[in-house]
C-alpha atoms as a PDB file:
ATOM      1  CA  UNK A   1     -12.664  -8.397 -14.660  1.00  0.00           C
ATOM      2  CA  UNK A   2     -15.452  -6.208 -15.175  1.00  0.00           C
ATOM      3  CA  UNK A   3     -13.098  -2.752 -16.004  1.00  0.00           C
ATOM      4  CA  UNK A   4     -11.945  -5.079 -19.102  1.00  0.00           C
ATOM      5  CA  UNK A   5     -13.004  -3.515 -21.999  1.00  0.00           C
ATOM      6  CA  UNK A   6     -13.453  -5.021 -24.720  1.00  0.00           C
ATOM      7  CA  UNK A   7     -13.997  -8.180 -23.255  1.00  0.00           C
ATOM      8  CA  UNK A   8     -11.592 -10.148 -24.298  1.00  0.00           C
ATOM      9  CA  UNK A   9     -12.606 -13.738 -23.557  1.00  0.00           C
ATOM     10  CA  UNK A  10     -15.730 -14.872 -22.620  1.00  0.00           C
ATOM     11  CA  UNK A  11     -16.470 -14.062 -19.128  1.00  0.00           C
ATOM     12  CA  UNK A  12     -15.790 -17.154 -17.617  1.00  0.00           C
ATOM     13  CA  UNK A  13     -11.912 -17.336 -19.143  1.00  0.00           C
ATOM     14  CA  UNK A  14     -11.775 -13.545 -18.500  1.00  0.00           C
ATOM     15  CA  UNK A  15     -12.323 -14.104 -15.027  1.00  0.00           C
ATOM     16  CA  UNK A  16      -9.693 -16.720 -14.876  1.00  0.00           C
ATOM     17  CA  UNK A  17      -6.678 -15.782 -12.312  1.00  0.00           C
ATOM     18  CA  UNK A  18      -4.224 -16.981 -15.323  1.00  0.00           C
ATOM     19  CA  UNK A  19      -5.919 -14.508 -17.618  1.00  0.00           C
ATOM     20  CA  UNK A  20      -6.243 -11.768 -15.461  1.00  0.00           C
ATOM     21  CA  UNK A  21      -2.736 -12.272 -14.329  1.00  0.00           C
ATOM     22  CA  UNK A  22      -1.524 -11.814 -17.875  1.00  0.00           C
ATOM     23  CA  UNK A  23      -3.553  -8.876 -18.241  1.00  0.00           C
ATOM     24  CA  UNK A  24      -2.159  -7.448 -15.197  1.00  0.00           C
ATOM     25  CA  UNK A  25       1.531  -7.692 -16.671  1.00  0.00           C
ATOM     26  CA  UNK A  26       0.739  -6.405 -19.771  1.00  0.00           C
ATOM     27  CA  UNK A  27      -0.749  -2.661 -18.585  1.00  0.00           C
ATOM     28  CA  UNK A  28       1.728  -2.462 -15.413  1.00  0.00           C
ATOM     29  CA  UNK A  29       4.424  -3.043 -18.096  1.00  0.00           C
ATOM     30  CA  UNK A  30       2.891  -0.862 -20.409  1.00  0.00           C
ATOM     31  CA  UNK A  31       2.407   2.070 -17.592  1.00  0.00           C
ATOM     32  CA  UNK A  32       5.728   1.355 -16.890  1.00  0.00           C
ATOM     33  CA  UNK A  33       4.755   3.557 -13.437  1.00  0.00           C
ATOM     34  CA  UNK A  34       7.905   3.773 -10.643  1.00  0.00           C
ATOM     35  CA  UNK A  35       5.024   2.864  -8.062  1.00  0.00           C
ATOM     36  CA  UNK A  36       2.364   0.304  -8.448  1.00  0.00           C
ATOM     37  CA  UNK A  37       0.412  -0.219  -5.472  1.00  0.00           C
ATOM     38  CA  UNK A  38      -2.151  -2.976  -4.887  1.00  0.00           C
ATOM     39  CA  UNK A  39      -4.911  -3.939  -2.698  1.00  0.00           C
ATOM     40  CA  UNK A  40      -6.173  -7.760  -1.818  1.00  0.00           C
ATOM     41  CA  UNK A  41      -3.209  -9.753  -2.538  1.00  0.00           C
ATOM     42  CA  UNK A  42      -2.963 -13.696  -1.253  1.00  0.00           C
ATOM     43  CA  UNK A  43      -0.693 -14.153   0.833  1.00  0.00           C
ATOM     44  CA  UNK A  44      -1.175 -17.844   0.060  1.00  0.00           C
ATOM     45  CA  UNK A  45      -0.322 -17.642  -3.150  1.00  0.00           C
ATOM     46  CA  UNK A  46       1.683 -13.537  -3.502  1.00  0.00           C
ATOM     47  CA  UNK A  47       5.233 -15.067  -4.595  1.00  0.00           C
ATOM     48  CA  UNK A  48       3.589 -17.198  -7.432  1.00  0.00           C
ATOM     49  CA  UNK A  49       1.278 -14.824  -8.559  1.00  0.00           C
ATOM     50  CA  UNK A  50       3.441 -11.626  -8.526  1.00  0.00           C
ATOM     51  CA  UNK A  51       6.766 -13.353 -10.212  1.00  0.00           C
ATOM     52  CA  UNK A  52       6.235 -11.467 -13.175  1.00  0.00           C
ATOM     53  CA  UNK A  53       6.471  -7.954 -11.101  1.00  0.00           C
ATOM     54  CA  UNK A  54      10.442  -8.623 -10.426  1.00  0.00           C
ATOM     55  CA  UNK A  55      11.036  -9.567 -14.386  1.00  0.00           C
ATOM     56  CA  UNK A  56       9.457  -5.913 -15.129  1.00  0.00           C
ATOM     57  CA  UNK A  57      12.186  -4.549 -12.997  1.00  0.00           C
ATOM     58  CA  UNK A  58      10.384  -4.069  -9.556  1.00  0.00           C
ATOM     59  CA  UNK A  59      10.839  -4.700  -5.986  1.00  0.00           C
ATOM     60  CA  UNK A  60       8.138  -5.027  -3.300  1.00  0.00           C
ATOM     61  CA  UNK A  61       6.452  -5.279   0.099  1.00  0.00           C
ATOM     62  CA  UNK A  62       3.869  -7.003   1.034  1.00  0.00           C
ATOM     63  CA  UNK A  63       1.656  -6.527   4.279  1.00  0.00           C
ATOM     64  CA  UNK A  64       0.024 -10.193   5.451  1.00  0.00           C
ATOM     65  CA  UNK A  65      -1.201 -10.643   9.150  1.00  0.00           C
ATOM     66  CA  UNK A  66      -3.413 -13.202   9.852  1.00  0.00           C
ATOM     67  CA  UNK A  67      -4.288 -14.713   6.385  1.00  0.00           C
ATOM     68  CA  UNK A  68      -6.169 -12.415   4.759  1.00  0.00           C
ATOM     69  CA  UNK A  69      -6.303 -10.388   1.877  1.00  0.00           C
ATOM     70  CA  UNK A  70      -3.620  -7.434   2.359  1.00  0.00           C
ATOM     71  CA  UNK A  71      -2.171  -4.119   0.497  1.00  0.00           C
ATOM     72  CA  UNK A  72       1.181  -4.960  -1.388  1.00  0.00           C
ATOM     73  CA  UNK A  73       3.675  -1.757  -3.101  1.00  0.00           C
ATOM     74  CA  UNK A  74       6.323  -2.221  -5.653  1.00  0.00           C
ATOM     75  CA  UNK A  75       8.152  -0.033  -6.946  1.00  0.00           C
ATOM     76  CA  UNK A  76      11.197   0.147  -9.688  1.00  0.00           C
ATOM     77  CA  UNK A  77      13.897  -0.494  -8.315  1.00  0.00           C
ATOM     78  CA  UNK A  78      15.852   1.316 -10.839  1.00  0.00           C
ATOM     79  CA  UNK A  79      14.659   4.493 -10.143  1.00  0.00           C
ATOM     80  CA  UNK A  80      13.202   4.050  -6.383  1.00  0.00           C
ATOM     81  CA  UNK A  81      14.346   2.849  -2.981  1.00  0.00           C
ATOM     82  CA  UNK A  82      12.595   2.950   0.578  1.00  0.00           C
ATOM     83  CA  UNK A  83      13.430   5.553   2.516  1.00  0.00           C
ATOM     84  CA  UNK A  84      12.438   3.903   5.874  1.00  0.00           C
ATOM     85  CA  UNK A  85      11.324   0.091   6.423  1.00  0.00           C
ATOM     86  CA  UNK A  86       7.098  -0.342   5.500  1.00  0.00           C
ATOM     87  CA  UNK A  87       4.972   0.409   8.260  1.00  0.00           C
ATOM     88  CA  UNK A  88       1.227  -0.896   8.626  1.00  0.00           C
ATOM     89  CA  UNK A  89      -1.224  -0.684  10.922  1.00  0.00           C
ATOM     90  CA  UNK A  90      -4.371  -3.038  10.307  1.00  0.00           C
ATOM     91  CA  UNK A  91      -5.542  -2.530   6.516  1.00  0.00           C
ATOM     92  CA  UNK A  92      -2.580   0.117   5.848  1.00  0.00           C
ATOM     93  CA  UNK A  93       0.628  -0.438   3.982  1.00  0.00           C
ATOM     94  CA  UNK A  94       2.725   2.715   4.044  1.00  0.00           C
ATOM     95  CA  UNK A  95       5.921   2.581   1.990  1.00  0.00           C
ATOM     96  CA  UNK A  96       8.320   6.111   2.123  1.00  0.00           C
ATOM     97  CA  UNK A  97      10.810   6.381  -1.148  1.00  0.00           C
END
């Protein structure tokens, strides 16, 4: 939460998954990119918090071995599809479109 600018909440709510959640939606929708690519994703928890990514329109991978935070891509599916299945190798998520 600390790249939010202006803060928008006090820092506590700010730093709220719910808020930061919302805040992801609104600039991936707004970026409207063909490729978003993230790092540190729950595996615990991916499918809840990442919902919204499949009402914008996108389709995704996620790498999770072990339980811990891992790389996820998604991409539109509109205007993108893999190439070849995702490959990883520890910390590496490598999608080909």
């Amino acid at each position: 939460y600390k790249m939010y600018l202006p803060p928008l909440l006090p820092p506590r709510e700010t730093a709220s998954w719910p808020n930061r959640r919302a805040l992801l939606r609104q600039r991936i929708a707004a970026a409207n990119a063909d490729v978003v690519c993230l790092q540190e994703v729950a595996p615990e928890s991916f499918a809840d918090d990442f919902a919204f990514m499949a009402e914008l329109g996108y389709d995704g991978v996620e790498l999770f071995r072990k339980g811990r935070f891992r790389p996820a891509t998604f991409w539109k599916s509109a205007r993108c599809r893999l190439a070849a299945p995702a490959a990883h190798k520890d910390r590496v998520l490598l999608t080909s479109f």
